[in-house]
C-alpha atoms as a PDB file:
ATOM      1  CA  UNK A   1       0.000   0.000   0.000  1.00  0.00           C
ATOM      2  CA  UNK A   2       1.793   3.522  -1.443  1.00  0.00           C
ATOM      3  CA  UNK A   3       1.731   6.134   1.263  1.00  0.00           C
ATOM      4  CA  UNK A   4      -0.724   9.016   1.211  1.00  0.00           C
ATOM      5  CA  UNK A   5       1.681  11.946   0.930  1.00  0.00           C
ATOM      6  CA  UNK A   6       4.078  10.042  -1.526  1.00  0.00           C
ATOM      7  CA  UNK A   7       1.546   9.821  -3.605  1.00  0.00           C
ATOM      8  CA  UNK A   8       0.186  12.849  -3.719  1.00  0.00           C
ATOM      9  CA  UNK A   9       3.657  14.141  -3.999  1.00  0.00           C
ATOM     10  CA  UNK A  10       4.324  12.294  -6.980  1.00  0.00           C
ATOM     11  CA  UNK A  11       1.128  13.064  -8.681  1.00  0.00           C
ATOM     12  CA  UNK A  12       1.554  16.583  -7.916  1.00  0.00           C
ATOM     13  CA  UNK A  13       4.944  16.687  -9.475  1.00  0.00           C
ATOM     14  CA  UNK A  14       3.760  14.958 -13.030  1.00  0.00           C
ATOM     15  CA  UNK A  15       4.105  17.552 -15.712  1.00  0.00           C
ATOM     16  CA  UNK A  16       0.030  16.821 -16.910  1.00  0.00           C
ATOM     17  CA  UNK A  17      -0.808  17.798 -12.887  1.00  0.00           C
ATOM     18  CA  UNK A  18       1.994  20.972 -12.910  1.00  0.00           C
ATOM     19  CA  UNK A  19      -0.243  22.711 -16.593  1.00  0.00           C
ATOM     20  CA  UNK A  20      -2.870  22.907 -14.009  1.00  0.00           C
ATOM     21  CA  UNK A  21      -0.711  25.713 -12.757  1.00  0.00           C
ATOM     22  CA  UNK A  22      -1.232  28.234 -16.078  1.00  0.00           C
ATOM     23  CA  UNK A  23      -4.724  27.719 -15.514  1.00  0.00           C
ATOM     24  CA  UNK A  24      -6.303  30.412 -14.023  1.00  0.00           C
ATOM     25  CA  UNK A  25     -10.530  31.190 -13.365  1.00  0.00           C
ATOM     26  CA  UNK A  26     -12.396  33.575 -11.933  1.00  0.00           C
ATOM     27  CA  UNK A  27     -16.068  33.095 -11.105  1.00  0.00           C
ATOM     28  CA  UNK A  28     -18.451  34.765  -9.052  1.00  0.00           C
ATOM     29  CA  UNK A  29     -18.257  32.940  -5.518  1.00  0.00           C
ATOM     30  CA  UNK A  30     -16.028  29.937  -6.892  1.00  0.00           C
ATOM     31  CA  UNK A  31     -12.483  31.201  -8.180  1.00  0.00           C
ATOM     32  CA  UNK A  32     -11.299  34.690  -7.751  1.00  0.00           C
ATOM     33  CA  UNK A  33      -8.303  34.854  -9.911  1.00  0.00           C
ATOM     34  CA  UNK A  34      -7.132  31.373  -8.776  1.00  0.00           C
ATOM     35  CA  UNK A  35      -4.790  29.040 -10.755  1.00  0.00           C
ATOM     36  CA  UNK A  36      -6.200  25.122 -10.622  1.00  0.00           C
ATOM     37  CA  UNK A  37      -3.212  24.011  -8.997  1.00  0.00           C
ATOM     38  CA  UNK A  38      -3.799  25.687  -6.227  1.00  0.00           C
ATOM     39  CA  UNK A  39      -6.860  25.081  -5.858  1.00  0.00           C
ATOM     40  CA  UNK A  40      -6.526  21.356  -6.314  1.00  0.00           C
ATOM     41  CA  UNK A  41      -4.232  20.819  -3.533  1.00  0.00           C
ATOM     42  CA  UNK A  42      -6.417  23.485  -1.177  1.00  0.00           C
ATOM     43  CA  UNK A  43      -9.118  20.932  -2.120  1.00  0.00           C
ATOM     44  CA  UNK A  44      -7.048  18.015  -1.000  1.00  0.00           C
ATOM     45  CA  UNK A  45      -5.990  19.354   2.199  1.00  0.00           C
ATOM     46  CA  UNK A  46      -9.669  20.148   3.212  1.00  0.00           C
ATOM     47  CA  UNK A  47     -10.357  16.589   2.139  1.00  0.00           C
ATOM     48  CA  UNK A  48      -7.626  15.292   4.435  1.00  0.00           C
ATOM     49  CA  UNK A  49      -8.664  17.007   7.434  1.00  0.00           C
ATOM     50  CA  UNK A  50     -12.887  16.484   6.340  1.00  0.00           C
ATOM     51  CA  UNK A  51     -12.083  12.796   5.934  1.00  0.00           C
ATOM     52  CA  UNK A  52     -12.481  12.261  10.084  1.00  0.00           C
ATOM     53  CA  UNK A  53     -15.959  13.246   9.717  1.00  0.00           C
ATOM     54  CA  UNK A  54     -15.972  15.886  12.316  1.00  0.00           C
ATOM     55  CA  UNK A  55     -19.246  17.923  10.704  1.00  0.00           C
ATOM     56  CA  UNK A  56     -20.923  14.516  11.012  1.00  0.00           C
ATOM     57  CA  UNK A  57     -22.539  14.426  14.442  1.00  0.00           C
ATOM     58  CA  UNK A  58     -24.965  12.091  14.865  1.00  0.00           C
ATOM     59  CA  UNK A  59     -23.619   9.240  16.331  1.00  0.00           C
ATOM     60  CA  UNK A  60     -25.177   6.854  14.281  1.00  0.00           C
ATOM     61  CA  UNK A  61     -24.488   8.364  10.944  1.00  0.00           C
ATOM     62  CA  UNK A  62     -20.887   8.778  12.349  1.00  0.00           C
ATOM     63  CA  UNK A  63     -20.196   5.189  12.920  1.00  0.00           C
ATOM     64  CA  UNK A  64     -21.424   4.635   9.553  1.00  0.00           C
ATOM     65  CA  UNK A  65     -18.990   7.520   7.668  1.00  0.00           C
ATOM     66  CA  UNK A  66     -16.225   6.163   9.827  1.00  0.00           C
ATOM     67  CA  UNK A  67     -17.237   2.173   8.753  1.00  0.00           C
ATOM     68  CA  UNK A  68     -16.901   3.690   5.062  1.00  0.00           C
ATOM     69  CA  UNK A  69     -14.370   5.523   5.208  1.00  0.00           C
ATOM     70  CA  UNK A  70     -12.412   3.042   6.536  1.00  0.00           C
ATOM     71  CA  UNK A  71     -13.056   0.496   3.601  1.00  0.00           C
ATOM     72  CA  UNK A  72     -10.643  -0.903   1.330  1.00  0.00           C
ATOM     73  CA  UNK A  73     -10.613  -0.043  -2.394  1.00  0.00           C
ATOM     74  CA  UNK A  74      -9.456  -2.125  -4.474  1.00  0.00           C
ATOM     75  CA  UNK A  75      -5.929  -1.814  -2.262  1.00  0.00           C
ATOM     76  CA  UNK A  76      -6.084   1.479  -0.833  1.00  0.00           C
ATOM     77  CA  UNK A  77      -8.072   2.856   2.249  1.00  0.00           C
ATOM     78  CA  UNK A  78     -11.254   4.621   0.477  1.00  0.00           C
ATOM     79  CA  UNK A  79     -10.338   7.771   3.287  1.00  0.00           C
ATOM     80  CA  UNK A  80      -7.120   8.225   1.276  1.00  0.00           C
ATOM     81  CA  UNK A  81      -8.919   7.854  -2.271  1.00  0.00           C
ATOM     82  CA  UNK A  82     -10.723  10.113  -1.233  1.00  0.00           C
ATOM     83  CA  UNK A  83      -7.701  12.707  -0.630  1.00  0.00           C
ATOM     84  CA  UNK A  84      -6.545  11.408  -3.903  1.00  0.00           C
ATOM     85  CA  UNK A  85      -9.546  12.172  -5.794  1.00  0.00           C
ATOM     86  CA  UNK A  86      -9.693  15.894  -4.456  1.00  0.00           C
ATOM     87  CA  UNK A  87      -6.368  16.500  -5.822  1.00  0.00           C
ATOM     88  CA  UNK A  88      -7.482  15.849  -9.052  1.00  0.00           C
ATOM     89  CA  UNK A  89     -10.832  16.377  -9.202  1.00  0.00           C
ATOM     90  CA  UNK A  90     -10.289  19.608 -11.694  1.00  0.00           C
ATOM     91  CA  UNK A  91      -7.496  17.851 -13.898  1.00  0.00           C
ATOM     92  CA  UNK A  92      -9.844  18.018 -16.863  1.00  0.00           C
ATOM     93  CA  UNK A  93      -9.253  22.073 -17.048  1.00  0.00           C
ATOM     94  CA  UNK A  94      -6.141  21.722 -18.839  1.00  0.00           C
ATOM     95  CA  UNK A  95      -8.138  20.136 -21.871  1.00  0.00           C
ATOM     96  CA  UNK A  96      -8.536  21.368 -25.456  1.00  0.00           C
ATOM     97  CA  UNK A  97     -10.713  20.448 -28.023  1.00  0.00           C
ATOM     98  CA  UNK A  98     -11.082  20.590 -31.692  1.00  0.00           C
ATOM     99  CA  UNK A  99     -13.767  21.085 -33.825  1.00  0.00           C
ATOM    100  CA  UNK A 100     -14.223  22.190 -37.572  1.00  0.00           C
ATOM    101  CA  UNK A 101     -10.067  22.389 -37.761  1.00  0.00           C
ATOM    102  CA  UNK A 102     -10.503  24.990 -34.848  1.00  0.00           C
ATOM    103  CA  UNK A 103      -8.858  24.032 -31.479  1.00  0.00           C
ATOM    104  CA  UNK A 104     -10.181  26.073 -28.210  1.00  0.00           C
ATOM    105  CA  UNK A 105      -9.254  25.399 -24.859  1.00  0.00           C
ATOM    106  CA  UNK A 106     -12.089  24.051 -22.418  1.00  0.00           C
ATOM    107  CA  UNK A 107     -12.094  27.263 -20.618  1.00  0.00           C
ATOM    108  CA  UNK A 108     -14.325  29.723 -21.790  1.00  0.00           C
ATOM    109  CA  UNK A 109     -15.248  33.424 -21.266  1.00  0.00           C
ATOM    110  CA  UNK A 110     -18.757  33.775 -20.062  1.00  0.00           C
ATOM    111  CA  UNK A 111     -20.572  35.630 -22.734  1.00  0.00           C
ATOM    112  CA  UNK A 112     -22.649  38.293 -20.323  1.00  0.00           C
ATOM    113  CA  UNK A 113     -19.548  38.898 -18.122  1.00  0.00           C
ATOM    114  CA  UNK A 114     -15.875  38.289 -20.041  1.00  0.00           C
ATOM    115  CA  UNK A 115     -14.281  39.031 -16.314  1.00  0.00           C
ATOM    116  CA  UNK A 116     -15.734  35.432 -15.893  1.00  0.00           C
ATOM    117  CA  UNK A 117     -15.047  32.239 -16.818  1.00  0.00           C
ATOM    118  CA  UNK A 118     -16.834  28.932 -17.488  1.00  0.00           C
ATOM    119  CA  UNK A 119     -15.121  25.379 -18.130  1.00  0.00           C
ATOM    120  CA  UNK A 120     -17.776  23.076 -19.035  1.00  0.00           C
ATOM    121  CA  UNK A 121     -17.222  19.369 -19.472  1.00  0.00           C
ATOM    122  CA  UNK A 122     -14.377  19.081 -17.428  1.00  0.00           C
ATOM    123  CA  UNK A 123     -15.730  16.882 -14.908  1.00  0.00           C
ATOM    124  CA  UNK A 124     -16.718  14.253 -17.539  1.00  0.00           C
ATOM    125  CA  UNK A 125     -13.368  14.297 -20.014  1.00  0.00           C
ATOM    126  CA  UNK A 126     -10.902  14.875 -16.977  1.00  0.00           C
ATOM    127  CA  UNK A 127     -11.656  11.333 -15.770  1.00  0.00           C
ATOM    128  CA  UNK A 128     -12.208   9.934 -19.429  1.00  0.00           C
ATOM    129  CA  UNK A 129      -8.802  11.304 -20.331  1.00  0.00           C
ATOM    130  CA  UNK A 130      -6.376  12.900 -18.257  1.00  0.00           C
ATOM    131  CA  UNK A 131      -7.013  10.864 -15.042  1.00  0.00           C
ATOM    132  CA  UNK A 132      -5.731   7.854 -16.619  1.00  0.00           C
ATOM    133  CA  UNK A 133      -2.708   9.620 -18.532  1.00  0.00           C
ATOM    134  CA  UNK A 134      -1.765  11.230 -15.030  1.00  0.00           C
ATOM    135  CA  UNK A 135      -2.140   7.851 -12.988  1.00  0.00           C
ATOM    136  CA  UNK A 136      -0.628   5.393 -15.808  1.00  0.00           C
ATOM    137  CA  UNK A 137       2.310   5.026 -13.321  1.00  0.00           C
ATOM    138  CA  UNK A 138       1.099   5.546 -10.610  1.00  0.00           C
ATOM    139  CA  UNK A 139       1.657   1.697  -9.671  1.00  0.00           C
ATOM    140  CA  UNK A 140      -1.879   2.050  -8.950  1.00  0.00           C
ATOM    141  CA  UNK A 141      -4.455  -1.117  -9.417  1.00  0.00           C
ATOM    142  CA  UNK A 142      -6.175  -0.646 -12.840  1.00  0.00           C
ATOM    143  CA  UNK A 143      -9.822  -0.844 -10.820  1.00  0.00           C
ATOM    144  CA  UNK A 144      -9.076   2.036  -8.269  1.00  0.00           C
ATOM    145  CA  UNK A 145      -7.786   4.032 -11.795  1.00  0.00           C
ATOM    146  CA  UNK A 146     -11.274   3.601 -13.385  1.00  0.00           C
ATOM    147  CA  UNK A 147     -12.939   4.214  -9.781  1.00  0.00           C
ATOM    148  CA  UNK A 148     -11.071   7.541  -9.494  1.00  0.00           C
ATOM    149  CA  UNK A 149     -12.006   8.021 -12.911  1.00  0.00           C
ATOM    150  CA  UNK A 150     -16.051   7.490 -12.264  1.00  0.00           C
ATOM    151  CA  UNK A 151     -15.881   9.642  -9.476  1.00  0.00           C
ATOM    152  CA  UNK A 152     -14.534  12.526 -11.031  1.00  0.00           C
ATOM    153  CA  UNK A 153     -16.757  12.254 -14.005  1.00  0.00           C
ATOM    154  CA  UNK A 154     -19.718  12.502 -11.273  1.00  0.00           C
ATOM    155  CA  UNK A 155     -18.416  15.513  -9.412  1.00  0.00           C
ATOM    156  CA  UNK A 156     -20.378  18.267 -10.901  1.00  0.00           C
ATOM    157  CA  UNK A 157     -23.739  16.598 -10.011  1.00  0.00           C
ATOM    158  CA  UNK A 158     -24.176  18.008  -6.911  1.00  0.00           C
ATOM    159  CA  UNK A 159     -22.924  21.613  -7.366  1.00  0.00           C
ATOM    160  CA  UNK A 160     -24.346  24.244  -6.247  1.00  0.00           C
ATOM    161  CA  UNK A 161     -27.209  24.748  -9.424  1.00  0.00           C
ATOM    162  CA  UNK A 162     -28.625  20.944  -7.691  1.00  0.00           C
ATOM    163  CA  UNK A 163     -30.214  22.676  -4.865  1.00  0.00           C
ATOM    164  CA  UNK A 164     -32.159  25.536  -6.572  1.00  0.00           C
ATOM    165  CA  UNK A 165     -35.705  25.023  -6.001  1.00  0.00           C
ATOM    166  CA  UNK A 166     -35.463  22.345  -3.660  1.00  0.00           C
ATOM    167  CA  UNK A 167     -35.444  24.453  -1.035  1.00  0.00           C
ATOM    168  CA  UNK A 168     -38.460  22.723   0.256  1.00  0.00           C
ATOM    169  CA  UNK A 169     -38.047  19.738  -0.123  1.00  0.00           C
ATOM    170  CA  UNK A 170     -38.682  17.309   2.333  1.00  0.00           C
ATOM    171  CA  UNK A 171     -35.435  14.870   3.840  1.00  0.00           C
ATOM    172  CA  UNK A 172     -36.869  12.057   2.162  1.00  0.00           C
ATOM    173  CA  UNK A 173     -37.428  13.899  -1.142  1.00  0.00           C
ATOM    174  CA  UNK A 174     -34.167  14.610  -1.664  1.00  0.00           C
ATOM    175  CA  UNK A 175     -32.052  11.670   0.295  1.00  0.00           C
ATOM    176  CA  UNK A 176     -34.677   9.211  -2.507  1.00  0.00           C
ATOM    177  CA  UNK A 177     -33.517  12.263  -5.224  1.00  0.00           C
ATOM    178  CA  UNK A 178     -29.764  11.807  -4.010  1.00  0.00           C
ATOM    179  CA  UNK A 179     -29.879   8.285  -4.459  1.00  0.00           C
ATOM    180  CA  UNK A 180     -31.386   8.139  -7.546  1.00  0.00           C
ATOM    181  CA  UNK A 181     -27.821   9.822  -9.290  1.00  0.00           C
ATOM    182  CA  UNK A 182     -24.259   9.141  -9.454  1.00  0.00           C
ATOM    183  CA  UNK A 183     -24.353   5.630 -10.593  1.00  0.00           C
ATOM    184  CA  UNK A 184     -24.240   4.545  -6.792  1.00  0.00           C
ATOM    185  CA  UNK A 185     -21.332   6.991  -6.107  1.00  0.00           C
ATOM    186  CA  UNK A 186     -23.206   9.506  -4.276  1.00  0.00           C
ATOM    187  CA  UNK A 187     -21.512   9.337  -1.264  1.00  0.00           C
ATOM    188  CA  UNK A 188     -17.803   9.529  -2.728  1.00  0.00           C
ATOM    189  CA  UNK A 189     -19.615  12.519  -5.206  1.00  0.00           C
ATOM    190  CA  UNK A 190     -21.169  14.462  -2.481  1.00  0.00           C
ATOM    191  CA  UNK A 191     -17.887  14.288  -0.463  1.00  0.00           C
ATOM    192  CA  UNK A 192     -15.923  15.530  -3.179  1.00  0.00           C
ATOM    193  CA  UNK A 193     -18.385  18.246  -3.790  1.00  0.00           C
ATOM    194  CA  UNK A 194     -17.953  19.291   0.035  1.00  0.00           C
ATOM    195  CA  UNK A 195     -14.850  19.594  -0.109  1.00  0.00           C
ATOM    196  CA  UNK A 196     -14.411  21.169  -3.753  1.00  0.00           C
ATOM    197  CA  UNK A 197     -16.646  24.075  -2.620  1.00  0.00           C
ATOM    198  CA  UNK A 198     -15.647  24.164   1.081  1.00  0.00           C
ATOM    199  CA  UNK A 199     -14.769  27.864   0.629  1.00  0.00           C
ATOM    200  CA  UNK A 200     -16.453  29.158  -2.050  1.00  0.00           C
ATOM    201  CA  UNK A 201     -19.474  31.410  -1.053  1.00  0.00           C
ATOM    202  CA  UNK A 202     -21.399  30.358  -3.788  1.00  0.00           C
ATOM    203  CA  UNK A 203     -21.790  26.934  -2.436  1.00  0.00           C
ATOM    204  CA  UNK A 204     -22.964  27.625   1.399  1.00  0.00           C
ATOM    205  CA  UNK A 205     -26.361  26.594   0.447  1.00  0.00           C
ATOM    206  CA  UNK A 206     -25.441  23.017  -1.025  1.00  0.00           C
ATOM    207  CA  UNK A 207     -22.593  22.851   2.107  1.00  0.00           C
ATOM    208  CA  UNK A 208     -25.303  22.815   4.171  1.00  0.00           C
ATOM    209  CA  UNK A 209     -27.436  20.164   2.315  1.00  0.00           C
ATOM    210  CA  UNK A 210     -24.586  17.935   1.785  1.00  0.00           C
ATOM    211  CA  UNK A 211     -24.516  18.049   5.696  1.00  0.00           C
ATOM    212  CA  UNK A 212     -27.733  17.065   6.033  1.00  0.00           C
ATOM    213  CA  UNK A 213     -27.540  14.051   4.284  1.00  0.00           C
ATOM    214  CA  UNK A 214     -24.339  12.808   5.466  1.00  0.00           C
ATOM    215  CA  UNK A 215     -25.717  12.978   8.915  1.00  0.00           C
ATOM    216  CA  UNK A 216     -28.993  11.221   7.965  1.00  0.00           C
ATOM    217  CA  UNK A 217     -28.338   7.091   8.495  1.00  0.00           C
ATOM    218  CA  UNK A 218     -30.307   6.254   5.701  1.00  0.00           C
ATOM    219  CA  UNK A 219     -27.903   8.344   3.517  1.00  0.00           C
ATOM    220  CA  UNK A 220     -25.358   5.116   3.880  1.00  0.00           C
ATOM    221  CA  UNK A 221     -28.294   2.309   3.144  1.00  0.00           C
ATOM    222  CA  UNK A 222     -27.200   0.913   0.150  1.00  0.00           C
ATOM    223  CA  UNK A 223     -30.091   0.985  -3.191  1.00  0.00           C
ATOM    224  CA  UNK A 224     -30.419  -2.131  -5.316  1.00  0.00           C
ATOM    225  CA  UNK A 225     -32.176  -1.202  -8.808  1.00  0.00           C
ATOM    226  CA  UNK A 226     -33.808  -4.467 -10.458  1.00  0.00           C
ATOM    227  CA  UNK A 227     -36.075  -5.772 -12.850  1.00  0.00           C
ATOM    228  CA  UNK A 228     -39.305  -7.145 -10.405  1.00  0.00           C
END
């Protein structure tokens, strides 16, 4: 089993992870002039510390985050894919694409303000493409790759735009709503998503929510989908 910080370390250091450093965004209550880098390892650190499940308090739904968290993953402890999947959570904002013999980077200025910026799809094509290219030697089992991968590609589910309108909602509305998404990752997505917008201003509403359901015990009850 590789050590946490090694690891990190090492991905951190891969020239793919070190591009993230020319890419800069501003967005109102997300980035304010902030370079991806930097905000990928802020993002890791909160998950490191998170990880313990100290805004988890009842005791019940606790024991069950620490049970989890504690699980193995396909050779690593899930609390340190977790750390792992913070750090590159974003990775997908050093992508280009090409269309019509035209290549444009994937982030874009936001037509009604220019100040602003917008990278759309990143989520998705970071862990189709650049997760794998940055973890390819990793020495990391091929299975935890593609979970890292699935993650990622889930992470923008439950940003902030989720919430709107749900405001009244009932617990069991949106815990069964929850549920529903992610392909079954909607704890590993909604911890991500915690941690991703820990600081950002714009988030504080869904912050809240995602502490809600983590503290709810039937958050952690797994859902079987079949044909009756």
């Amino acid at each position: 089993m590789q050590n946490l910080d090694d690891l990190a370390n090492k991905i951190s250091s891969t020239p793919l992870f070190l591009r993230l450093k020319n890419v800069v965004e501003n967005g109102t209550g997300w980035h304010d002039h902030e370079d991806v880098f930097s905000h990928s390892v802020k993002t890791a650190n909160i998950a490191k510390k998170e990880r313990d499940g100290e805004f988890v308090t009842n005791p019940e739904s606790k024991e069950l985050f620490t049970k989890w968290m504690d699980e193995d993953v396909f050779g690593m402890k899930r609390k340190d894919v977790a750390v792992i999947i913070a750090l590159l959570h974003d990775c997908g904002k050093i992508l280009s694409f090409r269309e019509n013999g035209n290549v444009s980077t994937l982030i874009i200025k936001r037509p009604l303000d220019l100040s602003q910026t917008s990278c759309p799809g990143h989520e998705f094509w970071g862990g189709e493409i650049v997760v794998r290219e940055i973890l390819k030697d990793s020495g990391l089992d091929e299975k935890l790759i593609e979970y890292i991968a699935k993650v990622i590609k889930q992470h923008g589910l439950f940003s902030a735009e989720y919430y709107v309108g749900k405001e009244k909602w009932s617990e069991s509305e949106l815990l069964n709503d929850v549920k529903s998404k992610a392909e079954g990752l909607r704890k590993e997505s909604l911890f991500n998503m915690y941690c991703d917008g820990y600081t950002a201003p714009a988030f504080s509403q869904g912050k809240a929510k995602v502490k809600e359901l983590f503290n709810m015990p039937p958050f952690y009850v797994t859902r079987e989908y079949f044909i009756p």
